[in-house]
N, C-alpha and C. Protein backbone atom coordinates (compact mmCIF):
# COMPACT_ATOMS: atom_id res chain seq x y z
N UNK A 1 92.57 91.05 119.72
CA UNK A 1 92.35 91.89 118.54
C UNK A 1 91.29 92.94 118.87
N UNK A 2 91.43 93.95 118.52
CA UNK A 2 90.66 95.47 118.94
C UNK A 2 89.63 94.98 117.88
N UNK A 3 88.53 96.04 118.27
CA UNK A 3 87.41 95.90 117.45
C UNK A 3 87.67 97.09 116.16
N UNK A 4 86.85 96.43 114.97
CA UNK A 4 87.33 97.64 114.35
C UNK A 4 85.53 98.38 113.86
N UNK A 5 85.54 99.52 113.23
CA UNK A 5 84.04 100.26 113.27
C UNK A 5 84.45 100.37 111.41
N UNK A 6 83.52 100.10 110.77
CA UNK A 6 83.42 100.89 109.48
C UNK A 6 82.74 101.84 109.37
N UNK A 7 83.72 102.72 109.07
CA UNK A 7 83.37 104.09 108.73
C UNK A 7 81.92 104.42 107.96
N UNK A 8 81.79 103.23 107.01
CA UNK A 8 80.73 103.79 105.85
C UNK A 8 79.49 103.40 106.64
N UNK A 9 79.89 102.44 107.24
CA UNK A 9 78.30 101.87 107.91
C UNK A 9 77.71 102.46 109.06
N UNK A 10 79.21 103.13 110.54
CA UNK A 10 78.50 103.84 111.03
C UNK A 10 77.72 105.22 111.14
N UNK A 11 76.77 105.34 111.94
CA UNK A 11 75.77 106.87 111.84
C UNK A 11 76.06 107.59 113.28
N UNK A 12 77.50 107.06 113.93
CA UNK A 12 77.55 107.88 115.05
C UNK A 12 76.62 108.09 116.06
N UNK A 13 75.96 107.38 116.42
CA UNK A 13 74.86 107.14 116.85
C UNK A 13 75.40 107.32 118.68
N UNK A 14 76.71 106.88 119.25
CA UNK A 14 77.32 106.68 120.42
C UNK A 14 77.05 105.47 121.33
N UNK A 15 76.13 104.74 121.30
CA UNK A 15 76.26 103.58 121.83
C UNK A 15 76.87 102.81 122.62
N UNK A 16 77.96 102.41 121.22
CA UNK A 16 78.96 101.96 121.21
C UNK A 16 80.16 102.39 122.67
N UNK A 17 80.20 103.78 122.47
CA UNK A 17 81.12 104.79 123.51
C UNK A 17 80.41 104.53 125.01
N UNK A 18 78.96 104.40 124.82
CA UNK A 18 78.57 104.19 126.15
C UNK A 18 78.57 103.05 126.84
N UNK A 19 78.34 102.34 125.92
CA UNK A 19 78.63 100.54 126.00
C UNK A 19 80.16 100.08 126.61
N UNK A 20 80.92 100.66 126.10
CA UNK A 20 82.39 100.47 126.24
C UNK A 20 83.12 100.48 127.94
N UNK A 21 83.26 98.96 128.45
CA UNK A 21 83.64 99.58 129.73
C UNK A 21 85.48 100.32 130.54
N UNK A 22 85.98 100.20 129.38
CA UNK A 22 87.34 100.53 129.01
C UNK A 22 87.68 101.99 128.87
N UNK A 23 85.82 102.88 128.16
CA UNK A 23 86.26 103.89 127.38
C UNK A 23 87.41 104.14 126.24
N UNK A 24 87.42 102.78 125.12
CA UNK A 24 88.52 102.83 124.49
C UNK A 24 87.41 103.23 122.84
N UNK A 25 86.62 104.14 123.20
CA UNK A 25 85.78 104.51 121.90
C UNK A 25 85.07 106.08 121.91
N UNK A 26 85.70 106.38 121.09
CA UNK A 26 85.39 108.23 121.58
C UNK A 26 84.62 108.23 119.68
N UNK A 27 83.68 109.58 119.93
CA UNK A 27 83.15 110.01 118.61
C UNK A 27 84.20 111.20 118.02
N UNK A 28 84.30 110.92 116.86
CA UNK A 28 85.19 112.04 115.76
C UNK A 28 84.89 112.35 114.42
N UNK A 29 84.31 113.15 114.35
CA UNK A 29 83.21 113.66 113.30
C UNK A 29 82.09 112.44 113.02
N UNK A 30 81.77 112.35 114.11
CA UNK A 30 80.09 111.39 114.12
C UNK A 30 80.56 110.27 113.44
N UNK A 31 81.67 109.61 113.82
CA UNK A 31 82.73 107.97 113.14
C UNK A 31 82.89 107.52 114.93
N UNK A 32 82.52 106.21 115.00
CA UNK A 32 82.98 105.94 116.09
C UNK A 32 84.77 105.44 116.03
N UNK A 33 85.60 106.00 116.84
CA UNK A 33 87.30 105.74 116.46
C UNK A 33 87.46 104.37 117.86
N UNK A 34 88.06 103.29 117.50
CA UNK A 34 88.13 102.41 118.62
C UNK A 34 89.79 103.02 119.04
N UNK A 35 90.31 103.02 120.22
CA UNK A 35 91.63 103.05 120.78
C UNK A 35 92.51 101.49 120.92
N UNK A 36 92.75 101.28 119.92
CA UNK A 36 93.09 99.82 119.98
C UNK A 36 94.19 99.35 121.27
N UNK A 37 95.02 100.39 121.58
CA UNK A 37 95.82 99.89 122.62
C UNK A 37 94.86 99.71 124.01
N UNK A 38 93.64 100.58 124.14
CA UNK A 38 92.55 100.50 125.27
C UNK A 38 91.98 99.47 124.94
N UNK A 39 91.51 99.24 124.16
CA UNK A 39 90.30 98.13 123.80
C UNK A 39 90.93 96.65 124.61
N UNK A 40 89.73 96.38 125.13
CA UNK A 40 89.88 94.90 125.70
C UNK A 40 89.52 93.84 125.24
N UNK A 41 88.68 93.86 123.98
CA UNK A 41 88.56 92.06 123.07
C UNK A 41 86.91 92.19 123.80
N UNK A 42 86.20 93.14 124.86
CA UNK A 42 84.92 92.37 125.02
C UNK A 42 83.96 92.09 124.23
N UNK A 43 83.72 92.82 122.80
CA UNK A 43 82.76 93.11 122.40
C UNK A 43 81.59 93.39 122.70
N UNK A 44 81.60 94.12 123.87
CA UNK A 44 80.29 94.89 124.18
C UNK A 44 79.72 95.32 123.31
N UNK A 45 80.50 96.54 122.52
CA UNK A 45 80.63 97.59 121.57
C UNK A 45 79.61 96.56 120.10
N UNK A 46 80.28 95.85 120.02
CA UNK A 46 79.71 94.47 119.11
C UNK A 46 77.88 94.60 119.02
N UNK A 47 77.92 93.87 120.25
CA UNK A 47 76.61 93.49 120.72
C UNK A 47 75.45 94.73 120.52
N UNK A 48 75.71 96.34 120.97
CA UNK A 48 74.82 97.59 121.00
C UNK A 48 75.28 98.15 119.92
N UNK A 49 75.93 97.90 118.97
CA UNK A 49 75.67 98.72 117.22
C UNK A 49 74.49 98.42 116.46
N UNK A 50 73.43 99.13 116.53
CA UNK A 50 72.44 98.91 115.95
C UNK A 50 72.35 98.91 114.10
N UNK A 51 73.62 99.28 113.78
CA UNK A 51 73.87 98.81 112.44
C UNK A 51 74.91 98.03 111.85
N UNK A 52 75.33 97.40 113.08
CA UNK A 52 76.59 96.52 112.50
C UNK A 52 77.81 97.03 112.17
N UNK A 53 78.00 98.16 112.31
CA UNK A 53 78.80 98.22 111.74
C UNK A 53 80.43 98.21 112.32
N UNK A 54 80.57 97.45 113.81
CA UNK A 54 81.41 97.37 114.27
C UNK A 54 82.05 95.86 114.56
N UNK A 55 82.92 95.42 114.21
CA UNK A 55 83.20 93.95 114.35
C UNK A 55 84.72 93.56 114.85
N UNK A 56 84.98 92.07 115.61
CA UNK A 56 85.88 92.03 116.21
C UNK A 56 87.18 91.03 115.37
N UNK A 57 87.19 91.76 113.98
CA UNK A 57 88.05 91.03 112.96
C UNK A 57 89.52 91.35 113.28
């Protein structure tokens, strides 16, 4: 299961994108967008959101 980002919670901050060793997380209007067919289940992305707002539901 891809990770998913809420919109309301993130601040685009990029992290996440840098964290990512897949590159399956690009910024789009300061929203982090996950590429679910890229995404690999690590939750890196998880672990370096400094507001939570990304989870592996």
């Amino acid at each position: 299961m891809a990770a998913k980002v809420d919109a309301d919670t993130c601040t685009g901050c990029g992290q996440c994108v840098e964290a990512c060793p897949l590159d399956a997380i690009e910024l789009q209007d300061d929203i982090a967008v996950v590429d679910e067919d890229t995404c690999g289940d690590c939750g890196a992305c998880v672990d370096v959101c400094p507001v939570e707002a990304i989870s592996m539901d």
